[in-house]
N, C-alpha and C. Protein backbone atom coordinates (compact mmCIF):
# COMPACT_ATOMS: atom_id res chain seq x y z
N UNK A 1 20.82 -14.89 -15.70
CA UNK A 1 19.89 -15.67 -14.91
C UNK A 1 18.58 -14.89 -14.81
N UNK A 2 17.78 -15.24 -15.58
CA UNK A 2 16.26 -14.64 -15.35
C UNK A 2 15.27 -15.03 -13.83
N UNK A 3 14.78 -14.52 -13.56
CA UNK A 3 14.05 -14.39 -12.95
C UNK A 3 12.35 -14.53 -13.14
N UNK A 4 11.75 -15.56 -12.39
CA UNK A 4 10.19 -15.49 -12.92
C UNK A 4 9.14 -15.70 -11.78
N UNK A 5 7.97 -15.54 -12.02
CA UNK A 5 6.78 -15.56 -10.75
C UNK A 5 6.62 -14.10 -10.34
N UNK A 6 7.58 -13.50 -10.27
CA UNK A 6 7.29 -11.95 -9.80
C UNK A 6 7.34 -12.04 -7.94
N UNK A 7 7.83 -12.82 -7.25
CA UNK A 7 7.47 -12.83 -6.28
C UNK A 7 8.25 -11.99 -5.49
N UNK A 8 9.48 -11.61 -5.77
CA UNK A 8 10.18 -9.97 -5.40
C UNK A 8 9.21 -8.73 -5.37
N UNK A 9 8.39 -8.51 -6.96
CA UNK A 9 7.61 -7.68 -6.58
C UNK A 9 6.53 -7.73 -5.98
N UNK A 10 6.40 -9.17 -5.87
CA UNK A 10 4.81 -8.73 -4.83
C UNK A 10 5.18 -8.43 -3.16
N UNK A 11 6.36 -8.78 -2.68
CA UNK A 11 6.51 -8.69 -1.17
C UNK A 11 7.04 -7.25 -1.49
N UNK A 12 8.05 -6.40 -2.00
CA UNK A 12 7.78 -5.46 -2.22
C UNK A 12 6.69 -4.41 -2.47
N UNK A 13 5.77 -5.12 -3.05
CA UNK A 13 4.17 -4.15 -3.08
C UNK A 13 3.54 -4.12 -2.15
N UNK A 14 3.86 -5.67 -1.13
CA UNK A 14 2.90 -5.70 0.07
C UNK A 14 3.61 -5.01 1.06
N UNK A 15 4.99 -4.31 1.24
CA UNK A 15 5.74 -3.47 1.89
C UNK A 15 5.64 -2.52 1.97
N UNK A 16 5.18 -2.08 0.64
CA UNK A 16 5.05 -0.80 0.25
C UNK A 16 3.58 -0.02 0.55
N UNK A 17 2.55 -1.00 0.31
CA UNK A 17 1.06 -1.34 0.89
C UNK A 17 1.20 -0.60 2.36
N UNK A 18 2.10 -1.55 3.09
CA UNK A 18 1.74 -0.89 4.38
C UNK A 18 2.52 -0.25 4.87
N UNK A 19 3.51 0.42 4.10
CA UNK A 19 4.83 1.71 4.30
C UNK A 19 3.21 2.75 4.33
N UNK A 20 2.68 2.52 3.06
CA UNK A 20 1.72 3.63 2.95
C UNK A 20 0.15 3.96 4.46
N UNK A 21 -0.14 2.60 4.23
CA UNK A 21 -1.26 2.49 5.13
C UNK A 21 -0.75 3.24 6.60
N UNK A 22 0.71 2.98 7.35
CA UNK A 22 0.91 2.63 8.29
C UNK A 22 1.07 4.61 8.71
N UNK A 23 1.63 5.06 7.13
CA UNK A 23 1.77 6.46 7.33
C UNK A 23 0.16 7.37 7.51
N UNK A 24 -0.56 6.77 6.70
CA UNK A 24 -1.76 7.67 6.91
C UNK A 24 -2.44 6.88 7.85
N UNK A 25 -2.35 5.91 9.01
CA UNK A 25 -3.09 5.82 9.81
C UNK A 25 -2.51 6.65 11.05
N UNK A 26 -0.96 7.27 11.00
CA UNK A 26 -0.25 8.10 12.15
C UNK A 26 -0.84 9.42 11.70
N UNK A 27 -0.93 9.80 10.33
CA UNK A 27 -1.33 11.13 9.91
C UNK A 27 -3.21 11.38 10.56
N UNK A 28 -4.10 10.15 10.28
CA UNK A 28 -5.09 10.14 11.16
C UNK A 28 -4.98 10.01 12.45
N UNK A 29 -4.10 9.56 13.03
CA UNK A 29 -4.88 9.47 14.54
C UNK A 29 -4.08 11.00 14.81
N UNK A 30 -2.79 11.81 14.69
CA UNK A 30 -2.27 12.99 14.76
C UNK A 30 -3.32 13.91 14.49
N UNK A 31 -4.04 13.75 13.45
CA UNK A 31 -5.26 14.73 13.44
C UNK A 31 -6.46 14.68 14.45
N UNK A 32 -6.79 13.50 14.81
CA UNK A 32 -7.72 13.09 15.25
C UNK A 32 -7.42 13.79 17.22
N UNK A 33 -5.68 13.35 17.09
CA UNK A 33 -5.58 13.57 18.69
C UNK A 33 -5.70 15.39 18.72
N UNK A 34 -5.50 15.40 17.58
CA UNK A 34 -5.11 17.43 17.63
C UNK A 34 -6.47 17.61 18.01
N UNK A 35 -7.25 17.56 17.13
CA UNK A 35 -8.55 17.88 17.06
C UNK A 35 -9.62 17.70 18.18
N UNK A 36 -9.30 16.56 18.98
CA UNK A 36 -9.81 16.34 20.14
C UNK A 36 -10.84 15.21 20.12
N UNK A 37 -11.16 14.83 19.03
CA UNK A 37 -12.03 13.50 18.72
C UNK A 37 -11.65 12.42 19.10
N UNK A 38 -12.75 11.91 19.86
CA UNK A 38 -13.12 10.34 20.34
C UNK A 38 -13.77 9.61 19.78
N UNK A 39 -12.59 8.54 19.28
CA UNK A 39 -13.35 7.64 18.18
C UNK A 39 -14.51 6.52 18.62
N UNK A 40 -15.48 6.47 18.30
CA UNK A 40 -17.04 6.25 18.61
C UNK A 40 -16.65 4.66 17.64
N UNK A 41 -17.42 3.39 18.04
CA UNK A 41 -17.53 2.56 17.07
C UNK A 41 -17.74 2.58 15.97
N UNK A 42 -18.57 3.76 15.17
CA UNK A 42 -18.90 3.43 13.88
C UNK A 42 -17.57 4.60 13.38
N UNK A 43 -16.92 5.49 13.77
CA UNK A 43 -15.63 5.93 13.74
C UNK A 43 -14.68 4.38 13.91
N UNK A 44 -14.25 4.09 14.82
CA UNK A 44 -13.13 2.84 13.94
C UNK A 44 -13.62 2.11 12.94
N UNK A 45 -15.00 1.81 12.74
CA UNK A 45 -14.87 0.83 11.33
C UNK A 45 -14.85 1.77 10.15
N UNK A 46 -15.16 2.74 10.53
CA UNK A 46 -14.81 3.62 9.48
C UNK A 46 -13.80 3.67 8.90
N UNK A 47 -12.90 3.70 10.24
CA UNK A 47 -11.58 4.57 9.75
C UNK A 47 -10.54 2.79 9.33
N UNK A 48 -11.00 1.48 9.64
CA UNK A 48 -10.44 0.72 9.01
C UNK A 48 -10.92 0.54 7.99
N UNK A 49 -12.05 0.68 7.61
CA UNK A 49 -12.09 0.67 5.75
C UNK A 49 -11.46 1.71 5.19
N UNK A 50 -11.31 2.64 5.52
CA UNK A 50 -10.06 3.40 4.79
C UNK A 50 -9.43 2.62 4.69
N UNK A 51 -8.79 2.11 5.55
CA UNK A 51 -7.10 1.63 6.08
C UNK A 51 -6.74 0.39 5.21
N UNK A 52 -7.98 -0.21 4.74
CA UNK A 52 -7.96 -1.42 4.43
C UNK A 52 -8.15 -1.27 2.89
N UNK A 53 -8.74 -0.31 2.49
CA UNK A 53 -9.01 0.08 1.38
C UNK A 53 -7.89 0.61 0.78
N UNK A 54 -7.20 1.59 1.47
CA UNK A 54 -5.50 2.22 1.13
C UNK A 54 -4.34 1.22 0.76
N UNK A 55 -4.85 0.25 1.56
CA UNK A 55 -3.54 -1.05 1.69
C UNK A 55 -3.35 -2.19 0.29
N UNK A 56 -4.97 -1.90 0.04
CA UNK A 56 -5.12 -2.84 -1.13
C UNK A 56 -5.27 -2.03 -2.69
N UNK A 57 -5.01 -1.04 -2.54
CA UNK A 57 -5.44 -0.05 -3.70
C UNK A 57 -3.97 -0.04 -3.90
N UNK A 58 -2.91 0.44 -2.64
CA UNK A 58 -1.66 0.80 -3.06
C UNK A 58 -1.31 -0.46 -3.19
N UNK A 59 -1.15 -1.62 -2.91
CA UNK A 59 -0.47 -2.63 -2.72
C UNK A 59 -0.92 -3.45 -4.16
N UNK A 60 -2.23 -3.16 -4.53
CA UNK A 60 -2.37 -3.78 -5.99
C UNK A 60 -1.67 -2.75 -7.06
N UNK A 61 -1.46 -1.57 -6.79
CA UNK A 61 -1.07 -0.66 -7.83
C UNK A 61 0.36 -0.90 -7.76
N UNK A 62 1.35 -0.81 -7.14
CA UNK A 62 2.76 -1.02 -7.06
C UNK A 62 3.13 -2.29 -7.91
N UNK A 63 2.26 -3.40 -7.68
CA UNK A 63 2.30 -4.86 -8.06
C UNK A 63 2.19 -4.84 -9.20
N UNK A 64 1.45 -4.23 -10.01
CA UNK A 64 0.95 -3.83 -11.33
C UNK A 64 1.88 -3.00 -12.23
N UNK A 65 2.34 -1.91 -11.59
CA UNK A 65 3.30 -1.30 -12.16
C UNK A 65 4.70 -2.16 -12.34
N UNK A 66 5.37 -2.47 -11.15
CA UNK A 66 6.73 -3.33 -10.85
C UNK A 66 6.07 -4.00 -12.56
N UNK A 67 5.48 -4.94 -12.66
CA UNK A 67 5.37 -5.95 -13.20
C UNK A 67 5.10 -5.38 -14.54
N UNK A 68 4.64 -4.62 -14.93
CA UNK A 68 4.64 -3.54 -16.56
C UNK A 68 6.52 -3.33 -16.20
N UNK A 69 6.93 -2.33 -15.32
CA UNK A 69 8.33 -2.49 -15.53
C UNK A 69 9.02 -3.49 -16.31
N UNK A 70 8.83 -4.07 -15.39
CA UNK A 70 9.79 -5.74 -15.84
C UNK A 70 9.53 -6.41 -17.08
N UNK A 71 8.45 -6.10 -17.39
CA UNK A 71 8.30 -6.18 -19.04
C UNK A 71 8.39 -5.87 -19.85
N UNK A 72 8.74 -4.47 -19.54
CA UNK A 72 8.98 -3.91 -21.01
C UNK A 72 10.53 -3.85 -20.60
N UNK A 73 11.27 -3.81 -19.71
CA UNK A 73 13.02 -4.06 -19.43
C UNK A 73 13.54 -5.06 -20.11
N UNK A 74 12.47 -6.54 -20.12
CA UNK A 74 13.17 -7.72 -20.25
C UNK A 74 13.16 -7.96 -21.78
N UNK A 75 12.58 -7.00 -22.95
CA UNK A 75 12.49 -7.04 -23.79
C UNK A 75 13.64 -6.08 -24.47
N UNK A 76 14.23 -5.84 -23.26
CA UNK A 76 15.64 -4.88 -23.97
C UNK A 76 16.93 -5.66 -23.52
N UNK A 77 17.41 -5.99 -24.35
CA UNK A 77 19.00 -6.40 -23.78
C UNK A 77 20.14 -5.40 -23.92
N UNK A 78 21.06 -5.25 -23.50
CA UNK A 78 22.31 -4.21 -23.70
C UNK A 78 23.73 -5.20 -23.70
């Protein structure tokens, strides 16, 4: 039974998207609280274009890869 659309790997990529985002926004604010900084308005939009930028960089790259996987697998039978 094949499988098609890819839509396993994309909710997987978008999981994985924010497995990642969710870790480096605890790793920022942990630094941020160590350090003693008060985030100022142009500090949060800052720090969500990171966040937002991380989410879609990893979340398109996982998607991309999964999906090279699955292509070159489905061209092998055993």
């Amino acid at each position: 039974m094949a499988r098609r659309g890819g839509e396993l790997e994309a909710f997987v990529a978008f999981l994985g998207g924010l497995l990642a985002t969710g870790l480096l926004a605890l790793a920022m604010a942990g630094v941020g609280a160590l350090a003693g900084i008060h985030p100022g308005p142009r500090l949060t939009t800052a720090v969500a274009a990171v966040l937002t930028a991380v989410w879609v960089v990893t979340t398109l790259a996982l998607y991309l890869r999964m999906i090279a996987r699955g292509r070159t697998r489905s061209g092998t039978r055993s």
